[in-house]
PDB file of N, CA and C in Angstrom:
ATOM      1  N   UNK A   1    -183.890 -54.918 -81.227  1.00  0.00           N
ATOM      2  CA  UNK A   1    -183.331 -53.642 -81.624  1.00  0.00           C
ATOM      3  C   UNK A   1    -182.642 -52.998 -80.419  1.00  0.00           C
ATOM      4  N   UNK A   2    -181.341 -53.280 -80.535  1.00  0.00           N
ATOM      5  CA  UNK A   2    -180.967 -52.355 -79.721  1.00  0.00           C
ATOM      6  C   UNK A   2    -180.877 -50.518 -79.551  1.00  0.00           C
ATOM      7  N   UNK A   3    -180.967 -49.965 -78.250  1.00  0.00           N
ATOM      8  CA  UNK A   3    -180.747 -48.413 -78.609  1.00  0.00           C
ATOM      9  C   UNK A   3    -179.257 -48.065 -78.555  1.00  0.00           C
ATOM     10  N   UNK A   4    -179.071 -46.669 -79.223  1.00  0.00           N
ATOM     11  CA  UNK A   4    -177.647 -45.996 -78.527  1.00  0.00           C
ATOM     12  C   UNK A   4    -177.973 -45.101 -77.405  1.00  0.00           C
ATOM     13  N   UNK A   5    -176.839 -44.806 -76.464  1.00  0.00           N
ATOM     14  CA  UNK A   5    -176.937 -43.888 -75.370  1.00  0.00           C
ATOM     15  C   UNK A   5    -178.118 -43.203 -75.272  1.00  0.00           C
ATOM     16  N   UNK A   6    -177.745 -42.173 -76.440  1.00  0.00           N
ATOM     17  CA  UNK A   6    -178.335 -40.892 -76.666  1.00  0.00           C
ATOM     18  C   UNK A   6    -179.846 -41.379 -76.882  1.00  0.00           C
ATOM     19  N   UNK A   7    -180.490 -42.411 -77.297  1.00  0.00           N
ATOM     20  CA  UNK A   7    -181.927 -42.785 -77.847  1.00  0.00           C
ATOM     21  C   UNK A   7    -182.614 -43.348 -76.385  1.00  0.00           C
ATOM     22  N   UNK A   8    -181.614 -44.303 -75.958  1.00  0.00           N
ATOM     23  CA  UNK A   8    -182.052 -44.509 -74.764  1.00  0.00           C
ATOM     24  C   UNK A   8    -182.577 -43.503 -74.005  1.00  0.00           C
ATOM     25  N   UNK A   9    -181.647 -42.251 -73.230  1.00  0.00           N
ATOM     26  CA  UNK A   9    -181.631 -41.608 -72.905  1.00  0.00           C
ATOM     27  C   UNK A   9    -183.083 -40.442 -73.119  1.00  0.00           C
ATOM     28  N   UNK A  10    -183.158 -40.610 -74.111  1.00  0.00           N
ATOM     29  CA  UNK A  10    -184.121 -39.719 -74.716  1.00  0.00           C
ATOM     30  C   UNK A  10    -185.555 -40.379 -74.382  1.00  0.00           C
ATOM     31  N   UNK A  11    -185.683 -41.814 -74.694  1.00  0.00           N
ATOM     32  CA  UNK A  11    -186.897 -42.996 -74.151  1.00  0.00           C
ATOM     33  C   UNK A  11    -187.457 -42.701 -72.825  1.00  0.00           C
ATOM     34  N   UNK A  12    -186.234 -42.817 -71.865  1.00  0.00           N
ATOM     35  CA  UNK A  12    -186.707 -42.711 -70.405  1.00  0.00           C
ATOM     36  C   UNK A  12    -186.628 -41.012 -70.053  1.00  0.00           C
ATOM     37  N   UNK A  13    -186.176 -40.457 -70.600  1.00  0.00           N
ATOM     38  CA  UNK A  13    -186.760 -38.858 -70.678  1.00  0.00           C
ATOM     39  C   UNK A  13    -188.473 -38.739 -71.107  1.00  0.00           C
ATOM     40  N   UNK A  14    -189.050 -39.339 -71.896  1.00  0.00           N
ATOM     41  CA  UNK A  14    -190.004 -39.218 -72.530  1.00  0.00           C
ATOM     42  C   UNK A  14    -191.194 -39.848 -71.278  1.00  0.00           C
ATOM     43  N   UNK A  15    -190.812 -41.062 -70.919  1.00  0.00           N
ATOM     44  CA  UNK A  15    -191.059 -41.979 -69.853  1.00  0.00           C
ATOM     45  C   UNK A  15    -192.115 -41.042 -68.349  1.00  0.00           C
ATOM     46  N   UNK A  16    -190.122 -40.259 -68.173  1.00  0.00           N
ATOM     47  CA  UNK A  16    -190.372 -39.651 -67.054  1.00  0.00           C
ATOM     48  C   UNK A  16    -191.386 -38.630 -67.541  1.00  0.00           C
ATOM     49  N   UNK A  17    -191.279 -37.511 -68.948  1.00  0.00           N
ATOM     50  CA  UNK A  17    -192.255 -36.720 -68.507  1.00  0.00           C
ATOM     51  C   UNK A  17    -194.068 -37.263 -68.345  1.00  0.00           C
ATOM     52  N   UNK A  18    -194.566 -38.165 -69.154  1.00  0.00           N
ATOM     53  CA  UNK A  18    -195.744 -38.923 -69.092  1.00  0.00           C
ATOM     54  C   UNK A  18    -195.861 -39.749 -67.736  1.00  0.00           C
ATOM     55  N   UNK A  19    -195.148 -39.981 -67.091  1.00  0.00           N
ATOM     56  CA  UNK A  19    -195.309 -40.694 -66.294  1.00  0.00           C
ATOM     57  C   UNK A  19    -195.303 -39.969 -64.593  1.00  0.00           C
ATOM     58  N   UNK A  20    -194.448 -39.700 -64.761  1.00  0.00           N
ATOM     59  CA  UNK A  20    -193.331 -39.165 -63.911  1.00  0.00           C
ATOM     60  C   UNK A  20    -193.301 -37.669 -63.202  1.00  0.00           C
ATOM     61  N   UNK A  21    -193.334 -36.639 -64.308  1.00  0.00           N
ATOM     62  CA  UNK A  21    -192.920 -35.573 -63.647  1.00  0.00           C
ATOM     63  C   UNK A  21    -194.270 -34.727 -62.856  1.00  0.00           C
ATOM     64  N   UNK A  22    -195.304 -34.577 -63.410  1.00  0.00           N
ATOM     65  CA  UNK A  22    -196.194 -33.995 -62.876  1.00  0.00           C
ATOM     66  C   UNK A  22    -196.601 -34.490 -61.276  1.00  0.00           C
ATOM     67  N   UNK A  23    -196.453 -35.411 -60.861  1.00  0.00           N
ATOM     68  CA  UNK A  23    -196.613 -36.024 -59.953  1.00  0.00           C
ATOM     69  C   UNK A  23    -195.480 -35.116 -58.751  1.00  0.00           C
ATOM     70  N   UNK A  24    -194.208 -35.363 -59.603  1.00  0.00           N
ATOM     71  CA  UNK A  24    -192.596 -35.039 -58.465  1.00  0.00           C
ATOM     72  C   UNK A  24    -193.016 -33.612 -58.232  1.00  0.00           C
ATOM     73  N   UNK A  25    -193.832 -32.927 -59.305  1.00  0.00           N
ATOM     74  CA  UNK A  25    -194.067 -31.165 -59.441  1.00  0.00           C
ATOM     75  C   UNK A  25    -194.936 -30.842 -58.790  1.00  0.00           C
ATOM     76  N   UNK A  26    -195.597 -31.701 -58.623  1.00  0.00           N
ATOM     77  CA  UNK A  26    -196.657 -31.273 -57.351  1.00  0.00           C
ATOM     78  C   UNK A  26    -196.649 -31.568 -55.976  1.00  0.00           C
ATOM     79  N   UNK A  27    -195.551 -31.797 -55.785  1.00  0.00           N
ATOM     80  CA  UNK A  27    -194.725 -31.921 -54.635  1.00  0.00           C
ATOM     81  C   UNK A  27    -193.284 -31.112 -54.349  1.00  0.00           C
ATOM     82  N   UNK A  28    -193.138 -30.205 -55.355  1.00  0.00           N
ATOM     83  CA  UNK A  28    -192.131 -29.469 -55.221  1.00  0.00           C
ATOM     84  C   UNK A  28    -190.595 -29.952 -55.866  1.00  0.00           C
ATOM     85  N   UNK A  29    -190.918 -30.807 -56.650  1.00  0.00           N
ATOM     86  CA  UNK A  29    -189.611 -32.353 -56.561  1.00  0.00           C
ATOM     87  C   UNK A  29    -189.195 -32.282 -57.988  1.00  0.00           C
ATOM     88  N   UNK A  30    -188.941 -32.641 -58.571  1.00  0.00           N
ATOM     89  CA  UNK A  30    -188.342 -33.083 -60.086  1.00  0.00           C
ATOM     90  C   UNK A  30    -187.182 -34.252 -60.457  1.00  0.00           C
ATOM     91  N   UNK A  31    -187.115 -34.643 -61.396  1.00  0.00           N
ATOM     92  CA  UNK A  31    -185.875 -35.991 -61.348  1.00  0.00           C
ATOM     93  C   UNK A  31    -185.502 -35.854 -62.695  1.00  0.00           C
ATOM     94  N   UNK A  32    -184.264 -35.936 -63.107  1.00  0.00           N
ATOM     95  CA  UNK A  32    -183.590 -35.665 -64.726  1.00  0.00           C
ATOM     96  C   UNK A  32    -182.481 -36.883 -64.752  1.00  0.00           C
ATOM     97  N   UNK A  33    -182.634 -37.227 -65.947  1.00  0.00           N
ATOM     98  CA  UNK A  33    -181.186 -38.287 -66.168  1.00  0.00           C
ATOM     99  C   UNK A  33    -180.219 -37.513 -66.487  1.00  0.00           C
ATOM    100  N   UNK A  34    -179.102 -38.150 -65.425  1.00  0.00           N
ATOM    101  CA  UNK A  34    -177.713 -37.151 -65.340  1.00  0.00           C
ATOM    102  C   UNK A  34    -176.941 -38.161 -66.621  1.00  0.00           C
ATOM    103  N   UNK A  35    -177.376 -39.127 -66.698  1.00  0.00           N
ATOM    104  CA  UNK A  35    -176.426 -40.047 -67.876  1.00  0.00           C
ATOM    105  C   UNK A  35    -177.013 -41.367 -68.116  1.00  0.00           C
ATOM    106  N   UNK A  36    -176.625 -41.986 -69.169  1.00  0.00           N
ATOM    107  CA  UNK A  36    -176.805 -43.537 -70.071  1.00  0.00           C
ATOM    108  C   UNK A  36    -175.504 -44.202 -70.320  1.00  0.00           C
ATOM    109  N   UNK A  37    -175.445 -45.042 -69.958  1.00  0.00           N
ATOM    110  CA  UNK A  37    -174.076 -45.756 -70.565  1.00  0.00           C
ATOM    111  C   UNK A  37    -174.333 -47.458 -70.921  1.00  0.00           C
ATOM    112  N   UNK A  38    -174.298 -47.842 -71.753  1.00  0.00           N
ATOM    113  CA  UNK A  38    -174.951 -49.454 -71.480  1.00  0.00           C
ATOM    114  C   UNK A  38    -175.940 -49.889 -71.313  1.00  0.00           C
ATOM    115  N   UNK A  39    -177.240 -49.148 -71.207  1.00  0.00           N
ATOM    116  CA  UNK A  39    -178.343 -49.369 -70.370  1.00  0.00           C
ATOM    117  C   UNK A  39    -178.317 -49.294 -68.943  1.00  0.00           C
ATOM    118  N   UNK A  40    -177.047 -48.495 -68.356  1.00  0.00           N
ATOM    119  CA  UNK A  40    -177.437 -47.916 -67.175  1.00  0.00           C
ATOM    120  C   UNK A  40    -177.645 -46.884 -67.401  1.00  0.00           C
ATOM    121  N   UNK A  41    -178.847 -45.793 -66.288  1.00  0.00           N
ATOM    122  CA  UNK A  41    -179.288 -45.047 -66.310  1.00  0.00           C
ATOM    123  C   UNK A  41    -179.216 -44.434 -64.980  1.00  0.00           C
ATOM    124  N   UNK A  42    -178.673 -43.625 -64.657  1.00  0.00           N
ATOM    125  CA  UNK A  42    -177.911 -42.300 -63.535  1.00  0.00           C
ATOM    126  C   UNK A  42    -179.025 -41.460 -63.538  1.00  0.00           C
ATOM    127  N   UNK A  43    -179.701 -41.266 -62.502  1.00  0.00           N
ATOM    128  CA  UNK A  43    -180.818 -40.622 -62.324  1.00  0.00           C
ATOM    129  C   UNK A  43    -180.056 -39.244 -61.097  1.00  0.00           C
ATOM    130  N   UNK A  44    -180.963 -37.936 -61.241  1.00  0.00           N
ATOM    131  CA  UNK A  44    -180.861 -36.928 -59.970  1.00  0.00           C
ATOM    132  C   UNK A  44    -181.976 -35.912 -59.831  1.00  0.00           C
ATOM    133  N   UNK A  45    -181.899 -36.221 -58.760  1.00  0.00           N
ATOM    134  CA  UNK A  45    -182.860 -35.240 -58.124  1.00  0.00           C
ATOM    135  C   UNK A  45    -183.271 -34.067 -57.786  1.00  0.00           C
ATOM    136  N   UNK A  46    -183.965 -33.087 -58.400  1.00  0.00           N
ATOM    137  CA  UNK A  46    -183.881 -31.799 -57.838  1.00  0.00           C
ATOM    138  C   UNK A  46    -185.213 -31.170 -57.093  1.00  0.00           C
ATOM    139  N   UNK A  47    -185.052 -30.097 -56.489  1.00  0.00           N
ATOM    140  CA  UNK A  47    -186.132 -29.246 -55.847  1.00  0.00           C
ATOM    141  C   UNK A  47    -186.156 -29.860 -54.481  1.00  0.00           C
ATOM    142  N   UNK A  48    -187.561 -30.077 -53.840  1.00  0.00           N
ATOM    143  CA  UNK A  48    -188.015 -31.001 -52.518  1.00  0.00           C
ATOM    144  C   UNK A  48    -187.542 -32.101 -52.814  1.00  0.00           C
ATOM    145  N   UNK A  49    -187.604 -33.034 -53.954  1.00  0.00           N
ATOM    146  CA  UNK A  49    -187.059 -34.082 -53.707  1.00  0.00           C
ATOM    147  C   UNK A  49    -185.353 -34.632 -53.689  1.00  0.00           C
ATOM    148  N   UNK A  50    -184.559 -33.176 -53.256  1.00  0.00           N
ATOM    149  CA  UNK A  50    -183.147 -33.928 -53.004  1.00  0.00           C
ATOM    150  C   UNK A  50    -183.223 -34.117 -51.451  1.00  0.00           C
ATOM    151  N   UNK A  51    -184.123 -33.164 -50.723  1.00  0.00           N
ATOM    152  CA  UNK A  51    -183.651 -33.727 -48.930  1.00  0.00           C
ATOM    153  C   UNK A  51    -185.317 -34.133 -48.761  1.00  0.00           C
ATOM    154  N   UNK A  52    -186.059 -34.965 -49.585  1.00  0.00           N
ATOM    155  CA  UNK A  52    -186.945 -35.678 -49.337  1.00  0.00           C
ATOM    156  C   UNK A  52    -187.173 -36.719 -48.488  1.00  0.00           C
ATOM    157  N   UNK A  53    -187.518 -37.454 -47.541  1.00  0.00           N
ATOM    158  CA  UNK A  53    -187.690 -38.279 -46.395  1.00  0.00           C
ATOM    159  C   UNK A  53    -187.915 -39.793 -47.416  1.00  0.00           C
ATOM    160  N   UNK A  54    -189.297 -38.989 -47.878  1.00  0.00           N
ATOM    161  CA  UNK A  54    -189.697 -40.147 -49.189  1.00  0.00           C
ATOM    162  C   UNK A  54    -189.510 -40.476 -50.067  1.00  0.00           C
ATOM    163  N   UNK A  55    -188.211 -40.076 -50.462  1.00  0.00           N
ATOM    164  CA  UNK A  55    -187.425 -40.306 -51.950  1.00  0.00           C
ATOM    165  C   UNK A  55    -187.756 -41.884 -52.294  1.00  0.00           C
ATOM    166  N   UNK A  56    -186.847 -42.355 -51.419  1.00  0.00           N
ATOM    167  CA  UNK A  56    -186.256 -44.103 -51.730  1.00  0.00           C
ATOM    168  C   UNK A  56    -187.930 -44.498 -52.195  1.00  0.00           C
ATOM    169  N   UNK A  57    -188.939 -44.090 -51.225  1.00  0.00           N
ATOM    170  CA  UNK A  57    -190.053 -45.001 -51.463  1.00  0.00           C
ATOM    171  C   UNK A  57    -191.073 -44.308 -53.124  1.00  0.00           C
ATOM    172  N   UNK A  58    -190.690 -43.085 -53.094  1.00  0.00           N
ATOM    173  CA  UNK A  58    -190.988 -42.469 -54.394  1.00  0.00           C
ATOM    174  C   UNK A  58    -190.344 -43.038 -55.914  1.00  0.00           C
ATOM    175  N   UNK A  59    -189.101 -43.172 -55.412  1.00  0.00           N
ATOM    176  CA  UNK A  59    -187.934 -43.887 -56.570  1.00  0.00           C
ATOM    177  C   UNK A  59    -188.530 -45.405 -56.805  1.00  0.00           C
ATOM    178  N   UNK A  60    -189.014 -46.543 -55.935  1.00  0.00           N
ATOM    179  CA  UNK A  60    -189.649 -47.200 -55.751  1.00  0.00           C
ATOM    180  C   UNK A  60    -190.970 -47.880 -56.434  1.00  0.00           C
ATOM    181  N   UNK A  61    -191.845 -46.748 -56.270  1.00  0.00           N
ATOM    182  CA  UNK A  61    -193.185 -47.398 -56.077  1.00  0.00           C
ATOM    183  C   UNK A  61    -193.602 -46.253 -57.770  1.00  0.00           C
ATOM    184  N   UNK A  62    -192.645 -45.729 -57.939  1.00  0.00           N
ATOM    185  CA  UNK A  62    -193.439 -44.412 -59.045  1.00  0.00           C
ATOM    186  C   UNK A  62    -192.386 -44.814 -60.235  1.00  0.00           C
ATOM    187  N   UNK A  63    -190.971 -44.148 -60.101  1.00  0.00           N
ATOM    188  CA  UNK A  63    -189.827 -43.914 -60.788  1.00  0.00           C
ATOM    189  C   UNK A  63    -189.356 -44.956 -61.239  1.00  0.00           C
ATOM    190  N   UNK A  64    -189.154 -45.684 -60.793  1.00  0.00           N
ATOM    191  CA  UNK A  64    -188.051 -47.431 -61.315  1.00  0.00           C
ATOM    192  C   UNK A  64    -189.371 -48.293 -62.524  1.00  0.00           C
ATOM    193  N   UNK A  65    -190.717 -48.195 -61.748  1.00  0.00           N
ATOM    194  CA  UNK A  65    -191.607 -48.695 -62.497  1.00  0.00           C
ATOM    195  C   UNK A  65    -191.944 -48.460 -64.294  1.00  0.00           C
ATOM    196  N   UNK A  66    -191.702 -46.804 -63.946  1.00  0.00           N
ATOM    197  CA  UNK A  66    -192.332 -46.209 -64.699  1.00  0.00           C
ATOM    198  C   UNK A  66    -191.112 -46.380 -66.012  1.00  0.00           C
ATOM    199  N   UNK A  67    -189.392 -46.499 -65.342  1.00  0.00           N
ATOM    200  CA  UNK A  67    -188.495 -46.611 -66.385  1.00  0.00           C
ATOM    201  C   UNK A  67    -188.196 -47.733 -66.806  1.00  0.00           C
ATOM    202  N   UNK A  68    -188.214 -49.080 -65.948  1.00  0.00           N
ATOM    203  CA  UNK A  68    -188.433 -50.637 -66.538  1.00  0.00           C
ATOM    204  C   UNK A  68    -189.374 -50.884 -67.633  1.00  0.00           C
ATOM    205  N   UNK A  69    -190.205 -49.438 -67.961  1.00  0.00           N
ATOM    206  CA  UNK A  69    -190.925 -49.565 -69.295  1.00  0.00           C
ATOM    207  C   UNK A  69    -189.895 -49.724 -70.570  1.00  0.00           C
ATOM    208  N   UNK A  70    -189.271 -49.520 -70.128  1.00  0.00           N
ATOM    209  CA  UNK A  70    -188.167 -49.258 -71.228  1.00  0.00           C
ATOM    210  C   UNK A  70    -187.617 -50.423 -71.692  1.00  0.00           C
ATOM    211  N   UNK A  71    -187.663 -51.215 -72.890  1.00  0.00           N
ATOM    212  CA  UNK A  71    -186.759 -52.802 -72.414  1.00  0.00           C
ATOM    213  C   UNK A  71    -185.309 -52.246 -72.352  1.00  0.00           C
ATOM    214  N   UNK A  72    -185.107 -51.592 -72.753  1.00  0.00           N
ATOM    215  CA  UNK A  72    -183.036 -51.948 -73.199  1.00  0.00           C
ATOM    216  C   UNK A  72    -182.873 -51.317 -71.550  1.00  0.00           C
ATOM    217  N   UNK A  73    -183.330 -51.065 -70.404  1.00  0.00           N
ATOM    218  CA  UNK A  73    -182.963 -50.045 -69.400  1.00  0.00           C
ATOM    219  C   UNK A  73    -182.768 -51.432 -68.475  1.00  0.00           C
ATOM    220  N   UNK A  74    -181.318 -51.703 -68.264  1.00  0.00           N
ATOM    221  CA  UNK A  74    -180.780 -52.220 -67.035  1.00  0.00           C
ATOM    222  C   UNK A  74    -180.432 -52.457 -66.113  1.00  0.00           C
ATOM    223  N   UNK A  75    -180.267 -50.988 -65.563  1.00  0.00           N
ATOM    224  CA  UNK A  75    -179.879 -50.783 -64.054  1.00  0.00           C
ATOM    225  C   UNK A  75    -180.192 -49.370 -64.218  1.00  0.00           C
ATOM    226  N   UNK A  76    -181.043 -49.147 -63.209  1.00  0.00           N
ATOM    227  CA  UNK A  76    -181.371 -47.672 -62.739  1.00  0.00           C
ATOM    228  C   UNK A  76    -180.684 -47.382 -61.232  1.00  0.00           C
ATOM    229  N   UNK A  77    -179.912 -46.362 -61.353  1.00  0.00           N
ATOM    230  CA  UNK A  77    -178.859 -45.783 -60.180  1.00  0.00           C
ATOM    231  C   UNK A  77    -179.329 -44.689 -59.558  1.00  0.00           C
ATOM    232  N   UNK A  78    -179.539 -44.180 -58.655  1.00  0.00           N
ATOM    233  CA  UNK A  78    -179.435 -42.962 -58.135  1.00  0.00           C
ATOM    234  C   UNK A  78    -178.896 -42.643 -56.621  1.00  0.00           C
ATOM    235  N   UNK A  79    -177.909 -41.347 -56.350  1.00  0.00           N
ATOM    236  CA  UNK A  79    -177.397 -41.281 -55.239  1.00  0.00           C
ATOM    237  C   UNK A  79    -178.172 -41.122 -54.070  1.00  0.00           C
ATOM    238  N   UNK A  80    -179.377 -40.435 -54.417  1.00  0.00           N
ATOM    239  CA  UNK A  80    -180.275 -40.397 -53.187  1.00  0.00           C
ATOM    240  C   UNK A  80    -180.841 -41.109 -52.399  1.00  0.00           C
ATOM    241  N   UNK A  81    -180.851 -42.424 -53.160  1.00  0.00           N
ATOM    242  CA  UNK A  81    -181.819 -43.946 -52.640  1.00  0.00           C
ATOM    243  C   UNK A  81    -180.913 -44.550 -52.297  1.00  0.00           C
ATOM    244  N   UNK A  82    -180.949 -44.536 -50.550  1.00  0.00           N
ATOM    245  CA  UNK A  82    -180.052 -45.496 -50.201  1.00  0.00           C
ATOM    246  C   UNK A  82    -180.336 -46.313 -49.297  1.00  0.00           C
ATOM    247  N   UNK A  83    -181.851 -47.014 -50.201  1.00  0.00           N
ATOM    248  CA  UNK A  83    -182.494 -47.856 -49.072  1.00  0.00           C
ATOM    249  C   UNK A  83    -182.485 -49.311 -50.056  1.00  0.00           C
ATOM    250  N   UNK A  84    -182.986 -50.223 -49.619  1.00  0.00           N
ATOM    251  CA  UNK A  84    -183.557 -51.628 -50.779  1.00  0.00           C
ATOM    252  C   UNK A  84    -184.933 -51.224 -50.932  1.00  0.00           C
ATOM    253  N   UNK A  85    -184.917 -52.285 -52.289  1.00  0.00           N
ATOM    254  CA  UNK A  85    -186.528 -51.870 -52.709  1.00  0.00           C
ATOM    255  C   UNK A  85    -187.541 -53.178 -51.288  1.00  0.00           C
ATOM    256  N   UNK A  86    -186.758 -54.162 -51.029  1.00  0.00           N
ATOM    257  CA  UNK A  86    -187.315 -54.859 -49.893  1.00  0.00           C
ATOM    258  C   UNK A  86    -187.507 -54.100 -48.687  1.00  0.00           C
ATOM    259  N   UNK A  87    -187.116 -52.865 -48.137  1.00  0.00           N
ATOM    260  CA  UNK A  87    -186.915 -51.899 -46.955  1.00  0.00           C
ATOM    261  C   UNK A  87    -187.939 -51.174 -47.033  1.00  0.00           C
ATOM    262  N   UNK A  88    -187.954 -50.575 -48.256  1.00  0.00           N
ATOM    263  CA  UNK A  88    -189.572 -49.641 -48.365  1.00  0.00           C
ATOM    264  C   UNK A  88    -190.723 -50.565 -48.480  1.00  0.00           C
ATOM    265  N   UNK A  89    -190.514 -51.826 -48.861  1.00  0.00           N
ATOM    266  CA  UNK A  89    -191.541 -52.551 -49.304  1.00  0.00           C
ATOM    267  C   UNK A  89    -192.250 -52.774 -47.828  1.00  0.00           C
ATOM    268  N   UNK A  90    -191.614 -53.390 -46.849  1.00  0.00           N
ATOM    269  CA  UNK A  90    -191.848 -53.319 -45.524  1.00  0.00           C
ATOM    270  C   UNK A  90    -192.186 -52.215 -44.793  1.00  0.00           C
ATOM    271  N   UNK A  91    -191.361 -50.998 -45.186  1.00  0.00           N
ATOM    272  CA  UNK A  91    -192.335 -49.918 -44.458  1.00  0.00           C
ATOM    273  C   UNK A  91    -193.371 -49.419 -44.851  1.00  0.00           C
ATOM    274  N   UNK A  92    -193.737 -49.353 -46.437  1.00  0.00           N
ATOM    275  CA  UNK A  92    -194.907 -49.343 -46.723  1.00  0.00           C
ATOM    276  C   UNK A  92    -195.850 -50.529 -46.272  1.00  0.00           C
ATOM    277  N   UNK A  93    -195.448 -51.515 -45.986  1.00  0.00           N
ATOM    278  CA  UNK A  93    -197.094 -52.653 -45.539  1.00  0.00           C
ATOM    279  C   UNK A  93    -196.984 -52.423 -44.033  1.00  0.00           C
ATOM    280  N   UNK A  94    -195.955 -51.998 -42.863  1.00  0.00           N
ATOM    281  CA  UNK A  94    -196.189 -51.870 -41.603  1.00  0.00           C
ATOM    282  C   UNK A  94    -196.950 -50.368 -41.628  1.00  0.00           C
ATOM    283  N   UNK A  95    -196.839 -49.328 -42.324  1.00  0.00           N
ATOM    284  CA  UNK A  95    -197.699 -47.827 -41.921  1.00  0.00           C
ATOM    285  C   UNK A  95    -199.049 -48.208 -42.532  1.00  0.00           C
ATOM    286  N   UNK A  96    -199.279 -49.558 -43.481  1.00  0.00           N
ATOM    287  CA  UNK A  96    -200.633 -49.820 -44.257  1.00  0.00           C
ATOM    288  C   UNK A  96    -201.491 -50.628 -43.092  1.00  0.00           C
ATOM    289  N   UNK A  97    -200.656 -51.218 -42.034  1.00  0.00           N
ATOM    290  CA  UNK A  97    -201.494 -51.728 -41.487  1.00  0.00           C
ATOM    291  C   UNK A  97    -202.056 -51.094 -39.908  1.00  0.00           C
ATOM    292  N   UNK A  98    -201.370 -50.058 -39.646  1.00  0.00           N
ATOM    293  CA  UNK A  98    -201.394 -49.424 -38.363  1.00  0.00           C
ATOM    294  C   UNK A  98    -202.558 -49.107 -38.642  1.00  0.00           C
ATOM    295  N   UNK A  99    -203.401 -49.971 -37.388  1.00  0.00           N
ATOM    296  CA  UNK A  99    -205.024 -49.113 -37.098  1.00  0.00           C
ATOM    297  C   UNK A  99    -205.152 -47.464 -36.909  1.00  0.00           C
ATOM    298  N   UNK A 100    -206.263 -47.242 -37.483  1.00  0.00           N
ATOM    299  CA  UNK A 100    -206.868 -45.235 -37.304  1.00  0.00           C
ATOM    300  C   UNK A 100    -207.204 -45.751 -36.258  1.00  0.00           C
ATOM    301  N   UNK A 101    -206.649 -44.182 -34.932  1.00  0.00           N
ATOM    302  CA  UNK A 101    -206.917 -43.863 -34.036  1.00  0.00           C
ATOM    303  C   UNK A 101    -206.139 -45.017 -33.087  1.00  0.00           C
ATOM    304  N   UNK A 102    -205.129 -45.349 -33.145  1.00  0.00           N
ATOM    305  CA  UNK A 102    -204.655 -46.269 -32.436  1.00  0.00           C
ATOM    306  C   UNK A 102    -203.085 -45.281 -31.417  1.00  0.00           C
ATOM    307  N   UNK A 103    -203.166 -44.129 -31.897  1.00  0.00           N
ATOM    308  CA  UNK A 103    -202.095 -43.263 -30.984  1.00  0.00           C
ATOM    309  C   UNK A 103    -202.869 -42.986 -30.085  1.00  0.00           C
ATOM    310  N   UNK A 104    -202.204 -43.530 -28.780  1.00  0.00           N
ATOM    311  CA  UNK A 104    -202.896 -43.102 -27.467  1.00  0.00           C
ATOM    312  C   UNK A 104    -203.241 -41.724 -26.940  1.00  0.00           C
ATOM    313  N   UNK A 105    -202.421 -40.608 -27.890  1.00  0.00           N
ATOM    314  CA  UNK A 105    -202.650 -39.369 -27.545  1.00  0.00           C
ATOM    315  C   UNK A 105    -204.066 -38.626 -28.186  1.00  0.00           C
ATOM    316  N   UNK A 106    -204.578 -39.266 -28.830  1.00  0.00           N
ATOM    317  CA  UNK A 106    -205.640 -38.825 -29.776  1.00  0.00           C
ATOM    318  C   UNK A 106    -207.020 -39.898 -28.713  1.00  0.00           C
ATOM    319  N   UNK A 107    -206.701 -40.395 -28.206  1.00  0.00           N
ATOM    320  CA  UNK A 107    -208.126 -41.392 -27.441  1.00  0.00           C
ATOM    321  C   UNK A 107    -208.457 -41.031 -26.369  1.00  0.00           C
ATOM    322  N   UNK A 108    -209.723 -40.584 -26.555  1.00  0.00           N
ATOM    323  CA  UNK A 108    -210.577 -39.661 -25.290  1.00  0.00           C
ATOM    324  C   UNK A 108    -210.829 -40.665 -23.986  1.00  0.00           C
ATOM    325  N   UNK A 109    -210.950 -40.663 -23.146  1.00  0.00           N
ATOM    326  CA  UNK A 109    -210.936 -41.135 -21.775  1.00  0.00           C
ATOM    327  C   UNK A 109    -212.276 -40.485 -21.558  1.00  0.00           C
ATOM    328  N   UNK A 110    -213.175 -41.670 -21.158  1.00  0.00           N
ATOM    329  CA  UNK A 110    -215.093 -41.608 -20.646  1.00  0.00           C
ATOM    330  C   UNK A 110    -215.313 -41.542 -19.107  1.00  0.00           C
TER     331      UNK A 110
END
């Protein structure tokens, strides 16, 4: 079964609020589909999350997941992420592995 625009559109609206928004809101953040065309899906960002640090890895690990629920959804776009999903993937496992208490400024001298 395929969808039209407008149904699509409406799917990953539904998506984001169950999934999605309470999370971006408690961070000050929010995300709305600016458009559908084909099964692409034009995502934007508002609140904290347009000059967010952690967007790309938020878009990532929360947002893309949560809209690949969708089957007919083919390409998810957004202007803010302008990293690879391989880039965050790596900076998330190098900050996962940095030992606690390993900044030399925090280690007491006996």
């Amino acid at each position: 079964m395929s969808l039209s625009d407008a149904q699509l559109k409406e799917a990953v609206e539904l998506v984001l609020v169950e999934h999605v928004d309470r999370f971006l809101d408690s961070h000050g953040g929010a995300v709305h589909v600016k458009s559908v065309h084909n099964g692409e899906v034009e995502l934007g960002f508002d609140g904290a999350c347009r000059s967010c640090p952690a967007v790309s890895a938020t878009f990532y690990s929360t947002i893309l997941p949560a809209i690949q629920k969708v089957p007919a959804v083919k390409h998810v776009k957004t202007p803010n992420v302008n990293i690879s999903a391989a880039a965050v993937s790596r900076i998330i496992e190098l900050t996962r592995r940095r030992p606690t208490g390993s900044n030399s400024t925090r280690e007491k001298s006996v």
